[in-house]
Protein backbone atom coordinates (compact mmCIF):
# COMPACT_ATOMS: atom_id res chain seq x y z
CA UNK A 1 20.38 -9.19 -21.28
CA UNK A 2 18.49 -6.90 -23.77
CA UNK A 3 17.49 -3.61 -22.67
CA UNK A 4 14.02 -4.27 -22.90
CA UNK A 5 14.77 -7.39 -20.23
CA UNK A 6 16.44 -5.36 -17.66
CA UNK A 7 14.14 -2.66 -18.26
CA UNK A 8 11.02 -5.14 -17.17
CA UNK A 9 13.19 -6.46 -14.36
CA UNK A 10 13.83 -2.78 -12.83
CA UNK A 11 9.51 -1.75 -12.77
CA UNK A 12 8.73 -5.32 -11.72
CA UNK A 13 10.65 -4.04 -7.99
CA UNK A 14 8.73 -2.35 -6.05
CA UNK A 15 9.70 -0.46 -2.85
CA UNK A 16 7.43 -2.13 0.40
CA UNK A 17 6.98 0.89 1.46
CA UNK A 18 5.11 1.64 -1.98
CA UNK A 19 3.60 -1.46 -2.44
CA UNK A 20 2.10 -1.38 1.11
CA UNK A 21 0.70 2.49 0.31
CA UNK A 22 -0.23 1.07 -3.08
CA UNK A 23 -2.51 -1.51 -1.24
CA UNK A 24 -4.04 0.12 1.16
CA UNK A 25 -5.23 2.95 -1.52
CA UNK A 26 -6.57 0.50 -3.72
CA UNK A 27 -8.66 -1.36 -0.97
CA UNK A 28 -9.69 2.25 0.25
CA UNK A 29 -10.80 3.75 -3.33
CA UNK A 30 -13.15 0.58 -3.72
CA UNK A 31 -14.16 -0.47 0.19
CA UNK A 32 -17.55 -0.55 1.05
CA UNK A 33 -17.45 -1.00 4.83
CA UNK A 34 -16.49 2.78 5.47
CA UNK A 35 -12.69 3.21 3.51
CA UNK A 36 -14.03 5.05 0.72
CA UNK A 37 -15.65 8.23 2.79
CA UNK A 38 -13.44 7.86 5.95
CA UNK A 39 -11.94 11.34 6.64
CA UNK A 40 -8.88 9.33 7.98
CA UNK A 41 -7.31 5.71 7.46
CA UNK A 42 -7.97 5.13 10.90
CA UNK A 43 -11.66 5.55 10.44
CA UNK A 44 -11.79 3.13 8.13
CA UNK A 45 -13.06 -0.89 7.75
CA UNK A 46 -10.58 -3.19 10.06
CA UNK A 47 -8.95 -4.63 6.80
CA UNK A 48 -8.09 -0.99 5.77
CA UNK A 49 -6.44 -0.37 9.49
CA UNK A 50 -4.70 -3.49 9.06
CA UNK A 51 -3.25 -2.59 5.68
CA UNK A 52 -2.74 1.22 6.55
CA UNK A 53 -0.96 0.01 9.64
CA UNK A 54 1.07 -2.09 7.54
CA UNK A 55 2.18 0.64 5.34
CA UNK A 56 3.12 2.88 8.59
CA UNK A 57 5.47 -0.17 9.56
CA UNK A 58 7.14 0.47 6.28
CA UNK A 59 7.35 3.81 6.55
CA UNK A 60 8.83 3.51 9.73
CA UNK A 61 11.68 0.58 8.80
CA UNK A 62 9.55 -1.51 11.29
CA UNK A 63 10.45 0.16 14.08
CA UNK A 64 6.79 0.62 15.21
């Protein structure tokens, strides 16, 4: 494998936790229902609480 194969194989993983944060921010930055200029996730449109909860069962190892 060249390096420039393994190197596109190592950023194309992505850590859940990250991914789920990564979601959830860029539904938030763009939502018009109330994500962009909620103080807190939890303020937010239900899709946002669904995908901020998801990130906090990440965070948590799904323990939650």
């Amino acid at each position: 494998m060249t390096d420039a194969k393994v190197q596109a194989a190592v950023t194309r993983a992505e850590i859940p936790m990250l991914r789920a944060y990564r979601l959830w921010f860029e539904h938030a930055r763009r939502c018009a229902d109330g994500c962009k200029g909620a103080g807190r996730a939890q303020n937010g449109c239900a899709s946002g609480r669904e995908l901020w909860d998801t990130y906090q069962r990440a965070y948590n190892g799904g323990s939650r």
